[in-house]
C-alpha atoms as a PDB file:
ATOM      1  CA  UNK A   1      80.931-159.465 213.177  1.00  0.00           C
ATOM      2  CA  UNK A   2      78.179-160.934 215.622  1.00  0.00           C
ATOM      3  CA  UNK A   3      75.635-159.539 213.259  1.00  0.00           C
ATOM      4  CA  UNK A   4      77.298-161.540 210.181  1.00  0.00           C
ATOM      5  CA  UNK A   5      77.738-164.916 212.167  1.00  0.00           C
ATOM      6  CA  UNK A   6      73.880-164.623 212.598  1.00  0.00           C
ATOM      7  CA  UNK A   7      73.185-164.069 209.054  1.00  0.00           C
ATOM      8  CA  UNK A   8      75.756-166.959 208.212  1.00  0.00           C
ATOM      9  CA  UNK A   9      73.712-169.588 210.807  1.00  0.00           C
ATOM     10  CA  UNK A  10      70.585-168.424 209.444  1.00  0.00           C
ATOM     11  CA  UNK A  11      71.247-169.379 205.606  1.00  0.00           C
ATOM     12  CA  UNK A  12      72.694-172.421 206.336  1.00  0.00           C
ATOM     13  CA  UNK A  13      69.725-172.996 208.829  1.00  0.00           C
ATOM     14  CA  UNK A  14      67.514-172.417 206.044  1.00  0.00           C
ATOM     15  CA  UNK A  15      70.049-174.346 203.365  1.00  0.00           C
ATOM     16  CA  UNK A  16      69.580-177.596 205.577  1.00  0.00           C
ATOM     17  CA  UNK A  17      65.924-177.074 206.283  1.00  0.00           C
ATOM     18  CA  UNK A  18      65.803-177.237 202.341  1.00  0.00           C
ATOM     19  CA  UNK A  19      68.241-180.154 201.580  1.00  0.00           C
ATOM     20  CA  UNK A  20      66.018-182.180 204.857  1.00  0.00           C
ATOM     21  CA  UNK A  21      62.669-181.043 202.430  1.00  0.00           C
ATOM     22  CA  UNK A  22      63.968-181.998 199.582  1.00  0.00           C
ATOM     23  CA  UNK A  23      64.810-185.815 200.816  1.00  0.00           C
ATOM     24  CA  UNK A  24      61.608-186.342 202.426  1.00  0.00           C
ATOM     25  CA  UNK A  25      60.066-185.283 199.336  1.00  0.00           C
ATOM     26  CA  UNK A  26      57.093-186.374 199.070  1.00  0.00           C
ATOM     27  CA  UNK A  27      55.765-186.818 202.262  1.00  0.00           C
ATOM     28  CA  UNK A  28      52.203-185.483 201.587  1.00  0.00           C
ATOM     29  CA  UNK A  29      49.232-185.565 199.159  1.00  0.00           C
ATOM     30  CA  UNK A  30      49.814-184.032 196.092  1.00  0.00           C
ATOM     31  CA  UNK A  31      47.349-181.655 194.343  1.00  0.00           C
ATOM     32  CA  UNK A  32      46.918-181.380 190.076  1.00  0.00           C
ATOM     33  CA  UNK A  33      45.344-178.475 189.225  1.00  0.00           C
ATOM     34  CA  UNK A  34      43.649-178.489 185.921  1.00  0.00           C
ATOM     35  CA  UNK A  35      42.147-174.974 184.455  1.00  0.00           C
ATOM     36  CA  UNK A  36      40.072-176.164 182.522  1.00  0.00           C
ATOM     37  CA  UNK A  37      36.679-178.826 182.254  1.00  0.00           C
ATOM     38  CA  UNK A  38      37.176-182.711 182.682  1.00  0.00           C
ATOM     39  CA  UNK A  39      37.751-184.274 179.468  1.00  0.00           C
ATOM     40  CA  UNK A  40      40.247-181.752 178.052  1.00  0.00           C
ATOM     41  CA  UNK A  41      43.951-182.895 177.265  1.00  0.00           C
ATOM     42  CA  UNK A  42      44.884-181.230 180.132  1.00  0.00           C
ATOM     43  CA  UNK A  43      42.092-183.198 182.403  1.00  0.00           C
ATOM     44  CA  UNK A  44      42.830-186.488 180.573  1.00  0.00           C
ATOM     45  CA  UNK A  45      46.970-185.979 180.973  1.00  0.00           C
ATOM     46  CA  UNK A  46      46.758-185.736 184.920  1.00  0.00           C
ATOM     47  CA  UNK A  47      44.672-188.505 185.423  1.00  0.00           C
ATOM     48  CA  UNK A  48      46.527-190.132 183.331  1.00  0.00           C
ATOM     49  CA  UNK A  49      49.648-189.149 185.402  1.00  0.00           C
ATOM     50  CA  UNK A  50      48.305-188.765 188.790  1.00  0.00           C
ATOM     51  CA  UNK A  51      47.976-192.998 189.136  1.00  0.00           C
ATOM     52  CA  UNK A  52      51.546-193.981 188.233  1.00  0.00           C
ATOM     53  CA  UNK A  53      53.088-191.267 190.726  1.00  0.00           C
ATOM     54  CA  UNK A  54      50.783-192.607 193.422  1.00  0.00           C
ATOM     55  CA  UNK A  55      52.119-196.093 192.793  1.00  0.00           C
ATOM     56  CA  UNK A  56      55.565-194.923 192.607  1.00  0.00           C
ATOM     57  CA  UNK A  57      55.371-192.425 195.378  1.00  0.00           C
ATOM     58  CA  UNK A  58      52.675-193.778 197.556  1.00  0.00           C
ATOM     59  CA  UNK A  59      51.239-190.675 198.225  1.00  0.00           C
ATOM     60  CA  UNK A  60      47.387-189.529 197.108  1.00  0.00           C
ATOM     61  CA  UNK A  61      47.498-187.689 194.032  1.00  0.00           C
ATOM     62  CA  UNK A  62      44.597-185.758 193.630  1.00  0.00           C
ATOM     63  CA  UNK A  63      43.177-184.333 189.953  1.00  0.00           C
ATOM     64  CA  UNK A  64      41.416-180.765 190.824  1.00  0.00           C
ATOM     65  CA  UNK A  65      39.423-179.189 188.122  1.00  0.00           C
ATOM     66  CA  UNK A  66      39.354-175.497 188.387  1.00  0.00           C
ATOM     67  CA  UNK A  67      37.841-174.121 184.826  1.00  0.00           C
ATOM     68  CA  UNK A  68      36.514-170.664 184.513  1.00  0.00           C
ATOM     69  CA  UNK A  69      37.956-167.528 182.258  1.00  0.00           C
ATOM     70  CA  UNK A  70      39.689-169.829 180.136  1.00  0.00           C
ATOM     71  CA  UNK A  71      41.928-170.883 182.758  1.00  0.00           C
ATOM     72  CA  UNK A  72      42.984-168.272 184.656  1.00  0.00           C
ATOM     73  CA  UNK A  73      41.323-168.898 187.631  1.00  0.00           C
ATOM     74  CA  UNK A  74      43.388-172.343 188.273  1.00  0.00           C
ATOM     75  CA  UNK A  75      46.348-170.363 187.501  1.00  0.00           C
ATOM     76  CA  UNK A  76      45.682-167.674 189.497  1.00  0.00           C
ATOM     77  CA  UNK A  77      45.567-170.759 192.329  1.00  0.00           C
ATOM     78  CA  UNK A  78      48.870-172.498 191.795  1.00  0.00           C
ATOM     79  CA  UNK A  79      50.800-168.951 190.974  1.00  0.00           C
ATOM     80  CA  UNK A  80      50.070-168.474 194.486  1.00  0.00           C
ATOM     81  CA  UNK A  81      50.433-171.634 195.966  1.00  0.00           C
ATOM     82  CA  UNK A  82      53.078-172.760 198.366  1.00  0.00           C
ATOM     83  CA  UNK A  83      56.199-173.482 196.319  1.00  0.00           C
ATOM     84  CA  UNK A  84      56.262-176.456 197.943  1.00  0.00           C
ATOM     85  CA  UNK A  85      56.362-178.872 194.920  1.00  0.00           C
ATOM     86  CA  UNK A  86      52.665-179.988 196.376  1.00  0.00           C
ATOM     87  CA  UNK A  87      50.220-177.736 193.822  1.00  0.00           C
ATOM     88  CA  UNK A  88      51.487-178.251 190.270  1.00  0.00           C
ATOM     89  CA  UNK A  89      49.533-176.877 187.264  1.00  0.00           C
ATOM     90  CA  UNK A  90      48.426-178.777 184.425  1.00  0.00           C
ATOM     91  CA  UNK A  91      48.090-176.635 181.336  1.00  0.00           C
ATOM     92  CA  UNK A  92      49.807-175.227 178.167  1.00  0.00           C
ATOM     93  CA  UNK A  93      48.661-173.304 175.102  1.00  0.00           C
ATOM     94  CA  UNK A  94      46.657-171.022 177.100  1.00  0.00           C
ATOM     95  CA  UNK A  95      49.705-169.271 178.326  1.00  0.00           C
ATOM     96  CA  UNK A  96      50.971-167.998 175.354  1.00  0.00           C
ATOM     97  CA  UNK A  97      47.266-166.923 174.494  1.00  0.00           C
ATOM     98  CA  UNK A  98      46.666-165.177 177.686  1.00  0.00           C
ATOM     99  CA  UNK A  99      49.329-163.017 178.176  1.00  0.00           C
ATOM    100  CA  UNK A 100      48.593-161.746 174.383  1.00  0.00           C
ATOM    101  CA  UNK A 101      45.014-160.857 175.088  1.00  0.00           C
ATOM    102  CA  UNK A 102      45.148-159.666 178.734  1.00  0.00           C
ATOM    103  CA  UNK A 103      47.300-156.648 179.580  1.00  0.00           C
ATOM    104  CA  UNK A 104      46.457-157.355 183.384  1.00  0.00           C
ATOM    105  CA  UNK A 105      46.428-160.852 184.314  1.00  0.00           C
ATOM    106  CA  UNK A 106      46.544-161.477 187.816  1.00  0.00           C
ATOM    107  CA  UNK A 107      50.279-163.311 187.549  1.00  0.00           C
ATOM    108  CA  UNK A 108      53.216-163.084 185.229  1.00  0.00           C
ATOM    109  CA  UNK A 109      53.163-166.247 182.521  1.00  0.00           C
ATOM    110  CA  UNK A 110      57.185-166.517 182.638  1.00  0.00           C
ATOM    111  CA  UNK A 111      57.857-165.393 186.071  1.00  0.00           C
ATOM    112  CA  UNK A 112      54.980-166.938 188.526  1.00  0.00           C
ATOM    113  CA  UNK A 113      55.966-170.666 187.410  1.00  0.00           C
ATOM    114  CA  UNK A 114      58.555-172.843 187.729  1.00  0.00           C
ATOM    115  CA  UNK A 115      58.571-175.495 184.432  1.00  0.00           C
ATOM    116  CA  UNK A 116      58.453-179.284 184.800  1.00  0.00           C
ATOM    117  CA  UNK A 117      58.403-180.514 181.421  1.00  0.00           C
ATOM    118  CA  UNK A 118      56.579-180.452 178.419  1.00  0.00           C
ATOM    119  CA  UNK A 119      53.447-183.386 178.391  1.00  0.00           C
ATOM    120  CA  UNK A 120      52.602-184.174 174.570  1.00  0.00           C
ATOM    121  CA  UNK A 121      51.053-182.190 171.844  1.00  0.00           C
ATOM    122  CA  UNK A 122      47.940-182.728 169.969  1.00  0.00           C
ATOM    123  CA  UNK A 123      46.563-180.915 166.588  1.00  0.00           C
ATOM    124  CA  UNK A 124      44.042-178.472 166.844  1.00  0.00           C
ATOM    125  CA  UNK A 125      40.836-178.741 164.386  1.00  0.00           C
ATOM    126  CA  UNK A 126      38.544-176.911 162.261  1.00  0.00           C
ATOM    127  CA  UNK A 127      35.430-178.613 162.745  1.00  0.00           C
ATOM    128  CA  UNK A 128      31.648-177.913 161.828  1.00  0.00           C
ATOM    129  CA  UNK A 129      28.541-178.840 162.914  1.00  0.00           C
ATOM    130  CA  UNK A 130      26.809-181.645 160.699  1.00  0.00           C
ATOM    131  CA  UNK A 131      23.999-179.078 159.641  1.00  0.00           C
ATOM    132  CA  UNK A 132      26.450-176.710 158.056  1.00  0.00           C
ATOM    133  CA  UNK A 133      26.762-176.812 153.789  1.00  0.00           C
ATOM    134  CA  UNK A 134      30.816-177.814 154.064  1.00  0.00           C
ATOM    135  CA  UNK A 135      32.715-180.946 153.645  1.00  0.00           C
ATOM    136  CA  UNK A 136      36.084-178.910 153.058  1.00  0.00           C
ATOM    137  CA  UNK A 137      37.900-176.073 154.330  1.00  0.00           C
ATOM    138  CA  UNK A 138      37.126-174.487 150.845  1.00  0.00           C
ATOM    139  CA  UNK A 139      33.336-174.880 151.075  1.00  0.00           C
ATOM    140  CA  UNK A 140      33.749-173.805 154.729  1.00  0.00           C
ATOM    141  CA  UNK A 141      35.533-170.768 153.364  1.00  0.00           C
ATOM    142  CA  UNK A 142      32.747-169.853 151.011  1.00  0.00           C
ATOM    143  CA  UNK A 143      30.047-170.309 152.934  1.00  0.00           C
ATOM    144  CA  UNK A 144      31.233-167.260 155.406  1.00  0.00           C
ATOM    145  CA  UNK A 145      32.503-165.013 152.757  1.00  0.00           C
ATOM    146  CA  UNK A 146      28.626-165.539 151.122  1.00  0.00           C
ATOM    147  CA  UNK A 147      26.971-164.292 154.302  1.00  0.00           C
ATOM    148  CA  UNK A 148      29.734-162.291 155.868  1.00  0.00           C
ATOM    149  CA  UNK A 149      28.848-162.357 159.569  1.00  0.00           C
ATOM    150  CA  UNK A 150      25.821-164.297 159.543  1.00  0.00           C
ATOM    151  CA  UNK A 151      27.710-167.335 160.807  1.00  0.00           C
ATOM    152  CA  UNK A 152      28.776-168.140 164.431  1.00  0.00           C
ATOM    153  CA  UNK A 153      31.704-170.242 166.014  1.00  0.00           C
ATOM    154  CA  UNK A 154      32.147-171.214 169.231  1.00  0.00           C
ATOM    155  CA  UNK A 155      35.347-171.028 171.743  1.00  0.00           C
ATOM    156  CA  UNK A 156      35.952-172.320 175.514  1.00  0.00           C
ATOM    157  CA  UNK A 157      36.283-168.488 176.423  1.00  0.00           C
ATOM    158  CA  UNK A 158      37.744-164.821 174.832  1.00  0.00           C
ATOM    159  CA  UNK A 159      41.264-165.551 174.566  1.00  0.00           C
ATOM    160  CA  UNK A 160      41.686-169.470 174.513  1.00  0.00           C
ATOM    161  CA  UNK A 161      43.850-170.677 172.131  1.00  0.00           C
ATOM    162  CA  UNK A 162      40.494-171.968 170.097  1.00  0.00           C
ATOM    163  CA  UNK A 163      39.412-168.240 169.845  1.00  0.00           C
ATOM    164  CA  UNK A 164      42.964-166.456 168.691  1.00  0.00           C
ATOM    165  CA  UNK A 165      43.191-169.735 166.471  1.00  0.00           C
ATOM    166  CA  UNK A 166      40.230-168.854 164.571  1.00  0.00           C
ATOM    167  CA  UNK A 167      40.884-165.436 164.412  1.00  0.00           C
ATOM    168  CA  UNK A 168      44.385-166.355 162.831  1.00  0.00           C
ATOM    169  CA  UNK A 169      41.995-168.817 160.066  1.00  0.00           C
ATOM    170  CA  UNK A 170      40.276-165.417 160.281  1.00  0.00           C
ATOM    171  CA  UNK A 171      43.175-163.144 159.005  1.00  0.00           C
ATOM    172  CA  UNK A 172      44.756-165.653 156.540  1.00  0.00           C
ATOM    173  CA  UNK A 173      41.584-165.863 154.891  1.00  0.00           C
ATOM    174  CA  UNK A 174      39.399-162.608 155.274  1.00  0.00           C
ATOM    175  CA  UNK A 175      36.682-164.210 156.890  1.00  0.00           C
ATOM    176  CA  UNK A 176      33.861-162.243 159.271  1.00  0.00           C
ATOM    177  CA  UNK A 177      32.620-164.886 161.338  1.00  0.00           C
ATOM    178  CA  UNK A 178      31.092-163.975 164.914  1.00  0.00           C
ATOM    179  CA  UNK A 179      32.885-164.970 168.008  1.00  0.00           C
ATOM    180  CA  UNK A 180      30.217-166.914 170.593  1.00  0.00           C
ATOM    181  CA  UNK A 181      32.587-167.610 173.731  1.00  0.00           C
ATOM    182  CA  UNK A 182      31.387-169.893 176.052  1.00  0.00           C
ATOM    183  CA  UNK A 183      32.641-170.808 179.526  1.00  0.00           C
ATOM    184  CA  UNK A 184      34.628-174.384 178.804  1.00  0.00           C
ATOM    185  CA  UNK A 185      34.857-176.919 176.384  1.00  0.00           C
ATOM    186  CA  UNK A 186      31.663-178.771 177.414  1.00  0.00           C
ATOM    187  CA  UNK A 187      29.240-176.130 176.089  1.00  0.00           C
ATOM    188  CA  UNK A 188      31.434-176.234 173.014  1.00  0.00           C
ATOM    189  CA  UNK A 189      31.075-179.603 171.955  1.00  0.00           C
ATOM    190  CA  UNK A 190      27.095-180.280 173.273  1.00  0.00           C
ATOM    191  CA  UNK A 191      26.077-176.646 171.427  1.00  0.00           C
ATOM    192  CA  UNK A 192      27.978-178.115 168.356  1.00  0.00           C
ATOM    193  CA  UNK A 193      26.793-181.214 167.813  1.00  0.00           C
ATOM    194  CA  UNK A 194      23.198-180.132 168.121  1.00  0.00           C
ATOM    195  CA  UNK A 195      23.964-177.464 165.567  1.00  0.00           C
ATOM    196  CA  UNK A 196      23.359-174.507 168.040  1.00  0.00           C
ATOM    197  CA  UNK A 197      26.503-173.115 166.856  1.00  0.00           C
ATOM    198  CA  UNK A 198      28.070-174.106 163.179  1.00  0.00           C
ATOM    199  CA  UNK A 199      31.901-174.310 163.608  1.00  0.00           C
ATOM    200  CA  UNK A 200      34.576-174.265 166.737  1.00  0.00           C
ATOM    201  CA  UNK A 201      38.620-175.059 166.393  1.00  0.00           C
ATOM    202  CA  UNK A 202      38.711-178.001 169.061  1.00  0.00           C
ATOM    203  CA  UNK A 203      41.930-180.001 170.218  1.00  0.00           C
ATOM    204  CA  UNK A 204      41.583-183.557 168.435  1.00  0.00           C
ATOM    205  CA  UNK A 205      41.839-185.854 171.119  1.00  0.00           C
ATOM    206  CA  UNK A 206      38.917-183.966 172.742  1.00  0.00           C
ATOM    207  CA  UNK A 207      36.802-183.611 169.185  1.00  0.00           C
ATOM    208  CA  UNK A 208      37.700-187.060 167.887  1.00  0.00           C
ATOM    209  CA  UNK A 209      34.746-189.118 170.052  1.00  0.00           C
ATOM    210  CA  UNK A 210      32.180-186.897 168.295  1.00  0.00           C
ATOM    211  CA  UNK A 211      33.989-186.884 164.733  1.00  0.00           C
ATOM    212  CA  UNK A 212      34.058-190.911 164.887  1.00  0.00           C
ATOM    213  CA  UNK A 213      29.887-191.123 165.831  1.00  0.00           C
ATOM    214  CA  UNK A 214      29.273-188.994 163.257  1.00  0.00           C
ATOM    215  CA  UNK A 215      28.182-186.074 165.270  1.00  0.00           C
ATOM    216  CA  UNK A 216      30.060-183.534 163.920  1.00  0.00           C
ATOM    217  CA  UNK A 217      32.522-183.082 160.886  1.00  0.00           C
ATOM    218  CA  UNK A 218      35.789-182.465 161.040  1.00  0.00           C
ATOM    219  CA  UNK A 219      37.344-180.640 157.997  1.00  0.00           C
ATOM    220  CA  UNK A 220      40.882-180.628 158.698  1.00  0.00           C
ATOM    221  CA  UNK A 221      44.111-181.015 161.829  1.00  0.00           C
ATOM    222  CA  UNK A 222      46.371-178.444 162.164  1.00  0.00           C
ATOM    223  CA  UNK A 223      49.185-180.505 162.678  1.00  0.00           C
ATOM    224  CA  UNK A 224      52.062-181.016 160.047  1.00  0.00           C
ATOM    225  CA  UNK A 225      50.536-184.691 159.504  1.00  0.00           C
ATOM    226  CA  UNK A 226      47.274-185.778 159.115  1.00  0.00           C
ATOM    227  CA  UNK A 227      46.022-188.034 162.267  1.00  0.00           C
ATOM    228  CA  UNK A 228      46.357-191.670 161.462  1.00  0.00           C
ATOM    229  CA  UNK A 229      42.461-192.294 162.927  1.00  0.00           C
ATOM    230  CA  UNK A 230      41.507-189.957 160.272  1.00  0.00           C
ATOM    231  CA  UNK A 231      43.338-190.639 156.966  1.00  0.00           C
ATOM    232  CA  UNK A 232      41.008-188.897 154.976  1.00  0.00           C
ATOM    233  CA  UNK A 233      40.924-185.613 156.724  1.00  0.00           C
ATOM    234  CA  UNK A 234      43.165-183.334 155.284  1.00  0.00           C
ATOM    235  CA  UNK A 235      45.847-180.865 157.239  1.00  0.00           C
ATOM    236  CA  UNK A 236      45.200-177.360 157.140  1.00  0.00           C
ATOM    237  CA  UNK A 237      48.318-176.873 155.022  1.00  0.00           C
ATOM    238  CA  UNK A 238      47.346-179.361 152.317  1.00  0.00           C
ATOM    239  CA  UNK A 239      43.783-177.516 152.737  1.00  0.00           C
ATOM    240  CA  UNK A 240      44.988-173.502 151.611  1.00  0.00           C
ATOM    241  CA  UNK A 241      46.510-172.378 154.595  1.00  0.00           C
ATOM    242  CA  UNK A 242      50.300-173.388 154.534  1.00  0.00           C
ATOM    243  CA  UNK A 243      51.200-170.964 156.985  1.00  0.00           C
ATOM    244  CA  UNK A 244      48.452-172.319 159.710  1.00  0.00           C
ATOM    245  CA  UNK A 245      49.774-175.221 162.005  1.00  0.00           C
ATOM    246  CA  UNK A 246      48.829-175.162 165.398  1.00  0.00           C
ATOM    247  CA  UNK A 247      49.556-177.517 168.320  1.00  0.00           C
ATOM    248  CA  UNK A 248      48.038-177.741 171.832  1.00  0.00           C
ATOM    249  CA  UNK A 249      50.299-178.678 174.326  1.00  0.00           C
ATOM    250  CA  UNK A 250      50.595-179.669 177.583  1.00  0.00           C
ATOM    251  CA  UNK A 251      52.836-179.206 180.478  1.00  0.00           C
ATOM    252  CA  UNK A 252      53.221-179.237 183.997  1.00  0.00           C
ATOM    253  CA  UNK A 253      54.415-176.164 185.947  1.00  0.00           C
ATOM    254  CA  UNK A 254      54.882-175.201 189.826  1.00  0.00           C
ATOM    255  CA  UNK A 255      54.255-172.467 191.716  1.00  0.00           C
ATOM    256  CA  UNK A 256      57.827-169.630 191.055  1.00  0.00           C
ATOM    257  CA  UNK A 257      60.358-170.614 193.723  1.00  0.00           C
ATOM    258  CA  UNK A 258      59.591-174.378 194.219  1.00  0.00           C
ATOM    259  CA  UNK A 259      62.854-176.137 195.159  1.00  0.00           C
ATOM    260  CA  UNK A 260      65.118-177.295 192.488  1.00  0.00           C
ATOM    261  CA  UNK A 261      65.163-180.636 193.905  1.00  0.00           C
ATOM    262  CA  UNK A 262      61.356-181.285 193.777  1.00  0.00           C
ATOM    263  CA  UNK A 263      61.256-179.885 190.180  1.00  0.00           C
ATOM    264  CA  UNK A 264      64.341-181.981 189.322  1.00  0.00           C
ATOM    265  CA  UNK A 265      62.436-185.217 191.151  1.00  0.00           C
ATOM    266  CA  UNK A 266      58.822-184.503 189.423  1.00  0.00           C
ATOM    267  CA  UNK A 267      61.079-184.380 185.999  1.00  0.00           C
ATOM    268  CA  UNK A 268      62.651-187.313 186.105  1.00  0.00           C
ATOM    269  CA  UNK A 269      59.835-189.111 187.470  1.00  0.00           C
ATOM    270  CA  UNK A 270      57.222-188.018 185.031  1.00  0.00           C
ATOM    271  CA  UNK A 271      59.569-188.400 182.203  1.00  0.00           C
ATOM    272  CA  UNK A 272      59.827-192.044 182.976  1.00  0.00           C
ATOM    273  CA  UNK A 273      56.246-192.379 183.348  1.00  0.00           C
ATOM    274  CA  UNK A 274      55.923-191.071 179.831  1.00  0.00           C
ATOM    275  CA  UNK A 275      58.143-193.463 178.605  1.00  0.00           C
ATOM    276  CA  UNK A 276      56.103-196.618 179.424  1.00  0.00           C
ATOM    277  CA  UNK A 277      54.205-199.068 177.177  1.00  0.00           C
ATOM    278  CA  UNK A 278      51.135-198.460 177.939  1.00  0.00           C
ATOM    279  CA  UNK A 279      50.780-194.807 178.873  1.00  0.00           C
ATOM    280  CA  UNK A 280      52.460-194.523 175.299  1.00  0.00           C
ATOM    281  CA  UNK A 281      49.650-196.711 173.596  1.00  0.00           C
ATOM    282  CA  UNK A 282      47.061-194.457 175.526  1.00  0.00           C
ATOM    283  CA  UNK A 283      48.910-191.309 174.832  1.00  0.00           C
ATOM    284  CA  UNK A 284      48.180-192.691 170.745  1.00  0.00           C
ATOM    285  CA  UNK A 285      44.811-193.552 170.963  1.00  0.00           C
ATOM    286  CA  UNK A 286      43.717-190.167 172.546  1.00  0.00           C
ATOM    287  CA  UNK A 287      45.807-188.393 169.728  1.00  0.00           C
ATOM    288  CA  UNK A 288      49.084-186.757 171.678  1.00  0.00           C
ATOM    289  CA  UNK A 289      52.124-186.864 170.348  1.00  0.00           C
ATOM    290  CA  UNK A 290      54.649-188.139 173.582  1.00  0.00           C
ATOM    291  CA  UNK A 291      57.013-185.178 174.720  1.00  0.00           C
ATOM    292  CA  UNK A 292      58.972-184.587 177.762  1.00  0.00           C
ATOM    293  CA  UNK A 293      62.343-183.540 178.281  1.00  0.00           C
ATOM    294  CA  UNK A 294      63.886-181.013 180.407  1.00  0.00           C
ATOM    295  CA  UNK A 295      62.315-177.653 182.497  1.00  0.00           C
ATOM    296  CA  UNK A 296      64.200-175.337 180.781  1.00  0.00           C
ATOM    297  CA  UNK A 297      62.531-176.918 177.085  1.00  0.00           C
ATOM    298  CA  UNK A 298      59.473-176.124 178.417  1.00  0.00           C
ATOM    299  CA  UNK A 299      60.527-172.132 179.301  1.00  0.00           C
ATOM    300  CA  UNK A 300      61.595-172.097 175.616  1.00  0.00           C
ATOM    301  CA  UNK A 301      58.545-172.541 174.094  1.00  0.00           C
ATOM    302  CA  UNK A 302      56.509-170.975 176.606  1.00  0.00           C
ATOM    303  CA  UNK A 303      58.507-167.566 175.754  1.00  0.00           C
ATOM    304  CA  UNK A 304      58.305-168.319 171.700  1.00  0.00           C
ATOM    305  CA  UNK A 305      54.411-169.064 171.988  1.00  0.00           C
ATOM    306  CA  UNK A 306      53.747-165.873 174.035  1.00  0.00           C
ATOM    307  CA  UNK A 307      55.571-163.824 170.896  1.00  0.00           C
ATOM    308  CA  UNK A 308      53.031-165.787 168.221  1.00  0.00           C
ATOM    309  CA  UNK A 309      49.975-165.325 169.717  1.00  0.00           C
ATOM    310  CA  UNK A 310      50.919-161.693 170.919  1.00  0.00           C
ATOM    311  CA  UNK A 311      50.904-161.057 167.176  1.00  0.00           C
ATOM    312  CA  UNK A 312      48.016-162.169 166.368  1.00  0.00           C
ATOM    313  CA  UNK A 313      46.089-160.757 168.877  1.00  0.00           C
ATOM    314  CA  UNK A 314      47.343-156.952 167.950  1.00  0.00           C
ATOM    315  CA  UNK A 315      47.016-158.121 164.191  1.00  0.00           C
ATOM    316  CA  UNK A 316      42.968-159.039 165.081  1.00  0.00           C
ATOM    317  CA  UNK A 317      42.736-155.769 168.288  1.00  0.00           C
ATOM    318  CA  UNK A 318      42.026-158.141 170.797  1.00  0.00           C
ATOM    319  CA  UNK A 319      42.048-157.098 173.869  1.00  0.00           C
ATOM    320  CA  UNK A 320      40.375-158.407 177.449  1.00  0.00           C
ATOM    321  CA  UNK A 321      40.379-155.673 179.831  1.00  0.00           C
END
């Protein structure tokens, strides 16, 4: 009986200590972590965030880029964070595209994190360099099947959503184009526009400076639309490849175990954010559709994008020891 009372104290101990955490919440600076370059959605989405908590809050919000083997080193750092609701994770599409490829990633995609919410979703594009002989997704098509692995495309790293995208173009269309992986988005877009390498699958809002200066060519969006800042550029659907539509997106996730009440408070906080004027008009102009909603949303298509890309990658034997 003595033994029980003890246990009994200590859990409510521990169930006040919680329910005191949970009020003060936040008391402290609070850390983004974003797996990837600046200037990826993912980069542009927390600093886009990270302002109107600190207004709200009044507590630093810091943006902390931590790119490198297409994102799983910033993962790796907020799946073993303190679940303290102070180290959230700004990502998405990677973790679906990750667990396919690597049979031995250092943390479990569904069972490390704790969901906030979904951010937005952009189209992904097929896009070539200005020096290569296509204006169209057919031209593109014939060009690679007339040389058969004599052309080159490049990806932010083996097993980014770019890379099992293309390999999915790949299969639909019985293409041999060579895989040049690079280590984030930044190499991409510089080697591309110089012509270096002749065609990458980039998220719009991060291709769509280069597209509008003319630097590069975009041939068509993945999305089930095309982008109203490029009428003229055809979906991949309309372009031969109905079964092809592919969306980045973006979400915020905490370290497994954070408290309910901090994931509930980041929620409803960040879904409000979302909802205003002008982080809408910004969320337009940089080509993300607005999403939100609830944590459990989020888990949904977390689990359903893990099972798409999982086939593709056995479909193309990729595998990243």
């Amino acid at each position: 009986m003595r033994n029980f009372i003890a246990a009994a104290v200590a859990i409510l101990a521990a169930a006040l200590a919680g329910a005191c955490g949970a009020q003060d919440y936040p008391s402290r600076p609070i850390r983004f972590i974003v797996p990837f370059t600046p200037g990826t959605s993912p980069d542009s989405l927390a600093r886009l965030i990270g302002p109107h908590l600190t207004q709200r809050w009044n507590v630093p919000v810091v943006v902390d880029n931590r790119s490198g083997a297409s994102g799983i080193i910033g993962m790796d750092l907020v799946a073993s964070a303190n679940p303290d609701g102070y180290t959230l994770l700004f990502s998405g599409t990677a973790f679906g595209t990750l667990a396919a490829v690597h049979p031995k990633l250092p943390f479990d995609p569904l069972k490390s994190f704790s969901s906030v919410l979904l951010l937005g979703r952009s189209p992904l594009t097929l896009v070539v360099a200005n020096k290569f002989p296509a204006a169209s997704v057919r031209e593109f098509v014939e060009q690679v099947r007339k040389q058969p692995g004599a052309h080159n495309y490049a990806s932010s790293g083996a097993g980014s959503v770019f890379h099992l995208t293309m390999e999915l173009i790949k299969q639909e269309m019985n293409l041999n184009i060579v895989h040049v992986p690079y280590k984030g988005t930044a190499g991409v877009l510089t080697d591309l526009a110089a012509g270096h390498v002749q065609a990458s699958v980039l998220v719009f809002a991060t291709v769509a400076p280069l597209a509008q200066s003319g630097r590069v060519r975009l041939l068509a969006v993945m999305g089930r639309e095309r982008m109203p800042q490029f009428p003229q550029v055809p979906t991949l659907a309309e372009s031969g490849m109905p079964h092809v539509v592919v969306e980045n997106w973006n979400g915020v996730m905490a370290p497994a175990k954070t408290p309910p009440a901090a994931i509930a408070k980041l929620n409803a906080e960040i879904n409000s954010i979302l909802a205003l004027p002008e982080v809408k008009d910004t969320l337009v102009k940089i080509g993300v559709a607005q999403a939100g909603g609830t944590p459990q949303a989020l888990d949904a298509l977390v689990r359903s994008e893990i099972k798409i890309w999982t086939q593709v990658a056995k479909r193309g034997n990729i595998v990243i020891e």
